[in-house]
Each structure stands twice: as C-alpha cells, then as structure tokens.
C-alpha atoms as a PDB file:
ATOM      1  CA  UNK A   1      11.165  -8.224  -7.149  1.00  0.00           C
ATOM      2  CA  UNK A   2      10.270  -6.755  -3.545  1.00  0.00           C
ATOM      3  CA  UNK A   3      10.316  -3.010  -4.081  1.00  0.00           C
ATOM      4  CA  UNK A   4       7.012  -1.096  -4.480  1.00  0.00           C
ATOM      5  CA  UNK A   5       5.213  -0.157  -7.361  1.00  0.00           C
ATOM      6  CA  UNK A   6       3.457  -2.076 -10.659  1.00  0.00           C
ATOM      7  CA  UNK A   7       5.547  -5.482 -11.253  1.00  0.00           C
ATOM      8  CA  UNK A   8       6.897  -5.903 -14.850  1.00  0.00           C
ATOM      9  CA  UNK A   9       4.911  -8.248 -16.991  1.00  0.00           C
ATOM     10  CA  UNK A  10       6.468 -11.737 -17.520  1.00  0.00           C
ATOM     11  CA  UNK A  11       8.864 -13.286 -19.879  1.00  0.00           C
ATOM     12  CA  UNK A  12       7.050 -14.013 -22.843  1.00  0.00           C
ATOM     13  CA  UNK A  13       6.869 -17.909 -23.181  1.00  0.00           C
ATOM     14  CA  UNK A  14       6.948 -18.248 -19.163  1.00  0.00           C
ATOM     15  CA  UNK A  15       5.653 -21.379 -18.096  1.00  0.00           C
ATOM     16  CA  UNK A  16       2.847 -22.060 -15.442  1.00  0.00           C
ATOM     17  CA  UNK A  17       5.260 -23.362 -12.943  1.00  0.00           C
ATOM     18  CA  UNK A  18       7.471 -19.761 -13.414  1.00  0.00           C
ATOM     19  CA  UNK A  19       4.334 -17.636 -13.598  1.00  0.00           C
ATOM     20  CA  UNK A  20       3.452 -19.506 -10.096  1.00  0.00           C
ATOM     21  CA  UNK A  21       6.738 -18.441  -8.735  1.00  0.00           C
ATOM     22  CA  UNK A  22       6.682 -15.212 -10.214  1.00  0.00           C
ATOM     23  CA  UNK A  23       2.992 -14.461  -8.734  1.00  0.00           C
ATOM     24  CA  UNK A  24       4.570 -15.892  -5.191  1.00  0.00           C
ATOM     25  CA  UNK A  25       7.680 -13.828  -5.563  1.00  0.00           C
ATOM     26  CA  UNK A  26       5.391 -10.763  -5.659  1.00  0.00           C
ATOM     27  CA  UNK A  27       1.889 -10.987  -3.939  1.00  0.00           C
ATOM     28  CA  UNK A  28       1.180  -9.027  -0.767  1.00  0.00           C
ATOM     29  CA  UNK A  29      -0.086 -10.308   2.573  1.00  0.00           C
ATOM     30  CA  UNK A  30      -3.078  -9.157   4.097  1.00  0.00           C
ATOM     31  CA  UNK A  31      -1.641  -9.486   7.825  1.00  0.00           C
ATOM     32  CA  UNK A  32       1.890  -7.684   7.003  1.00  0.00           C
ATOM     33  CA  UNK A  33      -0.209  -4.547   5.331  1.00  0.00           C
ATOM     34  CA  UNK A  34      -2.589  -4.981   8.703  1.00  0.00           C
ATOM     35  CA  UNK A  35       0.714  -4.723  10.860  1.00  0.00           C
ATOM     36  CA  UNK A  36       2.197  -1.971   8.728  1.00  0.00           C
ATOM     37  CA  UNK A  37      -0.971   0.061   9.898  1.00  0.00           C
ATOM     38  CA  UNK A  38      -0.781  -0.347  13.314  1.00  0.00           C
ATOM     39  CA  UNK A  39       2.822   0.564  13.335  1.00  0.00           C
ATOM     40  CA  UNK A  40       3.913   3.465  10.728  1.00  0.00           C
ATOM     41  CA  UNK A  41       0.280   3.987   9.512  1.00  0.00           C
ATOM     42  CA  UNK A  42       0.940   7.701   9.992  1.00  0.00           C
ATOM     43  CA  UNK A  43       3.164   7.079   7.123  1.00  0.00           C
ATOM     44  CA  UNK A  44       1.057   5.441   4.960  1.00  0.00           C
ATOM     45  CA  UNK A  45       3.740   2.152   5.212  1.00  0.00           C
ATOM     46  CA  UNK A  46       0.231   0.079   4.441  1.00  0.00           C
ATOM     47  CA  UNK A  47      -0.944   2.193   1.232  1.00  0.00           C
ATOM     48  CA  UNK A  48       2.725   1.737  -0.440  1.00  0.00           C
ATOM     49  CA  UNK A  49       3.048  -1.967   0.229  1.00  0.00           C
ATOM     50  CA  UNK A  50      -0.603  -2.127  -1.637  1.00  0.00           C
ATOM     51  CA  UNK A  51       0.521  -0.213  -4.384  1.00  0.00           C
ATOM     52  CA  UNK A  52      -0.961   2.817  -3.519  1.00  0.00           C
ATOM     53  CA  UNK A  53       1.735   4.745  -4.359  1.00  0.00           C
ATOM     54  CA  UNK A  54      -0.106   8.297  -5.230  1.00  0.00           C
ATOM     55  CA  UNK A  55      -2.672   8.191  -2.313  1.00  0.00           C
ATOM     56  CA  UNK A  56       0.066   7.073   0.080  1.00  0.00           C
ATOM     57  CA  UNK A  57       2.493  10.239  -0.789  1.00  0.00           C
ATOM     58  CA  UNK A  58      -0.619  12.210  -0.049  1.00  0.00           C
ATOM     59  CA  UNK A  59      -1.524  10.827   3.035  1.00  0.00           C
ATOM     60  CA  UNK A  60       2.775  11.019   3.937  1.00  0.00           C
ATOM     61  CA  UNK A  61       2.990  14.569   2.976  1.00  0.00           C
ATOM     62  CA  UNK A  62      -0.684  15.799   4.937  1.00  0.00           C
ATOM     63  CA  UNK A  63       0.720  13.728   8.051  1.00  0.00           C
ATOM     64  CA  UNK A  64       3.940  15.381   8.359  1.00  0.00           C
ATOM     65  CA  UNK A  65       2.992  18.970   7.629  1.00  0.00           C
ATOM     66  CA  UNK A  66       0.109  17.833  10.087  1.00  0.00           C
ATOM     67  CA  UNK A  67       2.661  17.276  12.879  1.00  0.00           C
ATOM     68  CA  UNK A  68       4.832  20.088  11.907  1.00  0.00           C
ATOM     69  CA  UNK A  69       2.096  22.386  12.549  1.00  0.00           C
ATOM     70  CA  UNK A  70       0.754  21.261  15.511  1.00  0.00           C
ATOM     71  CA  UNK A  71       2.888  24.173  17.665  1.00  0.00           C
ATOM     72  CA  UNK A  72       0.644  26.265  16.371  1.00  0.00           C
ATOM     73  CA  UNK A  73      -2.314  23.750  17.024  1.00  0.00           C
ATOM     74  CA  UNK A  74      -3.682  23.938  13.200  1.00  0.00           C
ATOM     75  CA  UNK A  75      -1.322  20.509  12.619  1.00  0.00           C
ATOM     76  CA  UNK A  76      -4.091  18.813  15.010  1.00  0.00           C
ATOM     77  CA  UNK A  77      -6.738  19.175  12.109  1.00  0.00           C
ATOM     78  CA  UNK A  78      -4.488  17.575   9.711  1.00  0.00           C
ATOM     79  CA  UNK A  79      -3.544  14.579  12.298  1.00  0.00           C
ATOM     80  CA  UNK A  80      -7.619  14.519  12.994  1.00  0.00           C
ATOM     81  CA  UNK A  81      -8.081  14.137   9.159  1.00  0.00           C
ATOM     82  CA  UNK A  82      -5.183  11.305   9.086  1.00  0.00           C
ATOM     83  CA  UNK A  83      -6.900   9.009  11.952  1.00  0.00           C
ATOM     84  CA  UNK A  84     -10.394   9.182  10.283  1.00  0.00           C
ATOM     85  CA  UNK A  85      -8.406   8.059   7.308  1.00  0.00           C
ATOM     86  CA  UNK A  86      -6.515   5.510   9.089  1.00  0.00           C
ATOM     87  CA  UNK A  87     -10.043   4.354  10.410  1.00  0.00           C
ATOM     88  CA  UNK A  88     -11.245   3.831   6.610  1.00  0.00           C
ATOM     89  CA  UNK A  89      -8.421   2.257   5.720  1.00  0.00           C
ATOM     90  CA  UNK A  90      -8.489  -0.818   8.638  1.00  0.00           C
ATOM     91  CA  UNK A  91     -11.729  -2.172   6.399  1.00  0.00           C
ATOM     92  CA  UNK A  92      -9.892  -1.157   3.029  1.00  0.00           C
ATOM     93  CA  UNK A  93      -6.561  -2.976   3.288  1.00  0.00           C
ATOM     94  CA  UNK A  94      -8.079  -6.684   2.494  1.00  0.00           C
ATOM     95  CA  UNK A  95      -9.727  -5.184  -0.623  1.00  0.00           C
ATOM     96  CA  UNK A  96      -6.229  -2.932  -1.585  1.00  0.00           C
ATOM     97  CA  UNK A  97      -4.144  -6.259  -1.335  1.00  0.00           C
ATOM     98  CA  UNK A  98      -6.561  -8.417  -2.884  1.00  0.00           C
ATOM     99  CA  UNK A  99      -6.620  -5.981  -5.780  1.00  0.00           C
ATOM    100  CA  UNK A 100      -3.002  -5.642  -5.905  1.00  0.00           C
ATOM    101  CA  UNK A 101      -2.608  -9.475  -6.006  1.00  0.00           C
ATOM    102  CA  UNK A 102      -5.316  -9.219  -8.729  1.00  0.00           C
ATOM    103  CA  UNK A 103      -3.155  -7.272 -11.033  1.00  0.00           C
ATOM    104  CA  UNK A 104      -0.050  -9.192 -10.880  1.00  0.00           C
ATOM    105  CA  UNK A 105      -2.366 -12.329 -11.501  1.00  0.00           C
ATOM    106  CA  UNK A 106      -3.697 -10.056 -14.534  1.00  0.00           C
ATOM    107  CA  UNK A 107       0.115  -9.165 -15.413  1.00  0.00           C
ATOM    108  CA  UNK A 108       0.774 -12.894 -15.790  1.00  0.00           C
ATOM    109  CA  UNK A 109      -2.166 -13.506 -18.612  1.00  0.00           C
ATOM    110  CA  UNK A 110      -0.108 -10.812 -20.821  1.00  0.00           C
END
C-alpha cells in the first residue's frame, strides 16, 4: 500500500516473514519527509506522508488562503504563521515518522 492514511491491519495468521514485508512495504523515511519539507512544505507534503492527515489539511487550507490574500497584504500574516510552523515542524518530523512507523509496527501485533 503507498497511499496516505492509517494502513489496514494484517491478514490474520500472517507470518513474521509477511508481517516484515508488510511493515517494509509501508514505513516512512525520515529523509524523504525531511525533503518533502524543503520542497512543498507550504503544502504540508511532509505532515501527509506522516500521517498527519487532519493537521496537514489545516496547514494546506491556512497556506493557500494565506497566499490568496496577500494582494491585500493580510495573506502575509497567514504565510508568517505557516513558516513559524514550518520551523516547528524541521525538529518534529523524526518524531511524526517514528510514530507513524510505530503504529504500523502496533497494527502488525493485532
């Protein structure tokens, strides 16, 4: 599976070597959320590869009313509000993937 989002629990019965797959298959990489960030962190690309679906269509949505706005220079508050965030989130992505790794690793004990 490679789309965003909680990954479905495993086949009952699923053997260690399919579980290993499966947890391969799925778990996210600290230096491809990192490079998301740089690139399209305006668009929270980084907080929906961690599974941060909610916060990221937040962060999407403030961002591009933010930019929309800025003819009328309110949008630069928004965009001000976004970097500070962006900021934050450079020392919260290893903790967001290892958590999201967590939980598939958690979905695999089911």
């Amino acid at each position: 599976m490679s789309g965003f989002g909680p990954n479905p629990g495993p086949v009952p019965g699923m053997s260690d070597a399919a579980a290993m797959m499966h947890y391969d298959a799925n778990k996210r990489s600290v230096v491809v959320a990192y490079i998301l960030w740089f690139f399209l962190g305006w668009f929270a690309a980084h907080r929906f590869y961690a599974g941060r679906i909610g916060s990221g269509l937040f962060m999407l949505a403030v961002s591009l009313i933010s930019w929309a706005l800025t003819a009328i220079a309110i949008g630069y508050l928004g965009l001000g509000f976004i970097g500070l965030w962006l900021l934050v989130d450079a020392f919260l992505i290893p903790g967001m993937i290892r958590a999201y790794n967590r939980d598939i690793i958690t979905s695999l004990g089911r």
